[in-house]
C-alpha atoms as a PDB file:
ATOM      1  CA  UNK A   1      97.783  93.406 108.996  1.00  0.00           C
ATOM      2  CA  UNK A   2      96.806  91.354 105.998  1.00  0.00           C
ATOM      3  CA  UNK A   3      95.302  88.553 107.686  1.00  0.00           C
ATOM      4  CA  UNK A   4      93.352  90.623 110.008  1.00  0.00           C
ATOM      5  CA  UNK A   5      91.842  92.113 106.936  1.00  0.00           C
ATOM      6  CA  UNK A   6      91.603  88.935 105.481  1.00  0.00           C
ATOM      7  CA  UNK A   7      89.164  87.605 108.937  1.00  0.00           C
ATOM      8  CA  UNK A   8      86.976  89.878 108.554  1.00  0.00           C
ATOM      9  CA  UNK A   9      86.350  89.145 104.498  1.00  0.00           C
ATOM     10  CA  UNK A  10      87.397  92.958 103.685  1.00  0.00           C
ATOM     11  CA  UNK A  11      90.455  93.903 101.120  1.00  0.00           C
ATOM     12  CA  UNK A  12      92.070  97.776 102.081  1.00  0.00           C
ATOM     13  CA  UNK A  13      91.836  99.946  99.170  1.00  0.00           C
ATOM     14  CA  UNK A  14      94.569 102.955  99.323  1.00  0.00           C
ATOM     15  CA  UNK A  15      93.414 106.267  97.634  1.00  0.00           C
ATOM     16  CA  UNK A  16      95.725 109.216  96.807  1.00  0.00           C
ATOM     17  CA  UNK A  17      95.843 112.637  95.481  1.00  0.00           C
ATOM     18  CA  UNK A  18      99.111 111.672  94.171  1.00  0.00           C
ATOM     19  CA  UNK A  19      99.651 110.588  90.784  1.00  0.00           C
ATOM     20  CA  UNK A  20     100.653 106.561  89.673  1.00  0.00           C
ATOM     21  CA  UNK A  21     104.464 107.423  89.075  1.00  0.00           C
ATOM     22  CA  UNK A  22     104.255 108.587  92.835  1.00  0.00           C
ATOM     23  CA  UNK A  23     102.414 106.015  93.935  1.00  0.00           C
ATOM     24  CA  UNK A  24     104.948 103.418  91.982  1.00  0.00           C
ATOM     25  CA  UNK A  25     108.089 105.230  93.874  1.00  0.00           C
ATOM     26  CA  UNK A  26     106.307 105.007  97.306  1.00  0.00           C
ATOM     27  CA  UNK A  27     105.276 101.659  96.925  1.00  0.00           C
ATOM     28  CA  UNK A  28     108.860 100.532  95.930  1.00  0.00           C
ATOM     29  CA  UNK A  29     110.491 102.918  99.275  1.00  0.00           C
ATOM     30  CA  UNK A  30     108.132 100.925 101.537  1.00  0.00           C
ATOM     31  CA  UNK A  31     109.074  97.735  99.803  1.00  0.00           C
ATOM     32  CA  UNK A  32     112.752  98.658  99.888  1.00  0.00           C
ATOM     33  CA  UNK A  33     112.892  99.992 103.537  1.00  0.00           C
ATOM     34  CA  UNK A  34     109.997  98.692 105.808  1.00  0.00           C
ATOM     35  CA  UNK A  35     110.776  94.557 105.883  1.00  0.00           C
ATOM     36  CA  UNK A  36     107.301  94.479 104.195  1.00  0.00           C
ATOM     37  CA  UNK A  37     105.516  94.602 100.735  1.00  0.00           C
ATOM     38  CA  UNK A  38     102.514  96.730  99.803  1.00  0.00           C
ATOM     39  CA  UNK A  39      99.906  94.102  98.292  1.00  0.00           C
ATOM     40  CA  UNK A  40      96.725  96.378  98.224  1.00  0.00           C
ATOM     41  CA  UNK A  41      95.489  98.712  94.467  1.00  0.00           C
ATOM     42  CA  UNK A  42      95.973 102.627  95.187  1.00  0.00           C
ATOM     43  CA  UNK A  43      93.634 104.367  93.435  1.00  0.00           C
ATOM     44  CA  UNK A  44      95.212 107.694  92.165  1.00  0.00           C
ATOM     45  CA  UNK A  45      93.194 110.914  92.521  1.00  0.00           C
ATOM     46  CA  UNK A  46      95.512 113.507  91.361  1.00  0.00           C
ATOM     47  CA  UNK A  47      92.419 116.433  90.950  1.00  0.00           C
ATOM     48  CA  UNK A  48      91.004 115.075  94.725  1.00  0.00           C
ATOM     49  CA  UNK A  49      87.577 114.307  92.721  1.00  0.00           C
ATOM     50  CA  UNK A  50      87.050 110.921  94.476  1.00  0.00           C
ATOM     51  CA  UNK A  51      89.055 112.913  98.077  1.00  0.00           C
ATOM     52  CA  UNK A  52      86.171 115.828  98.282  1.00  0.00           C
ATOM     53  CA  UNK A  53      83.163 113.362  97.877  1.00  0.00           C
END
């Protein structure tokens, strides 16, 4: 859905409670698996500071 994003002049932003080594292994399975490629930042939020605001 990247170029719908892209119409509308907004850029997704993924945030997790999961650390960046998870994040690095899910990006890669999606990668690996899905026929696409994950092109937007993950933020990591492993103590849900940023997920509880």
């Amino acid at each position: 859905m990247a170029a719908e994003f892209a119409k509308r002049h907004v850029k997704p932003l993924g945030l997790s409670t999961d650390g960046v080594a998870e994040h690095m292994e899910w990006t890669k399975d999606v990668n690996d698996t899905q026929g696409t490629r994950v092109t937007f930042p993950i933020v990591a939020d492993p103590d849900s500071t940023v997920a509880r605001l």
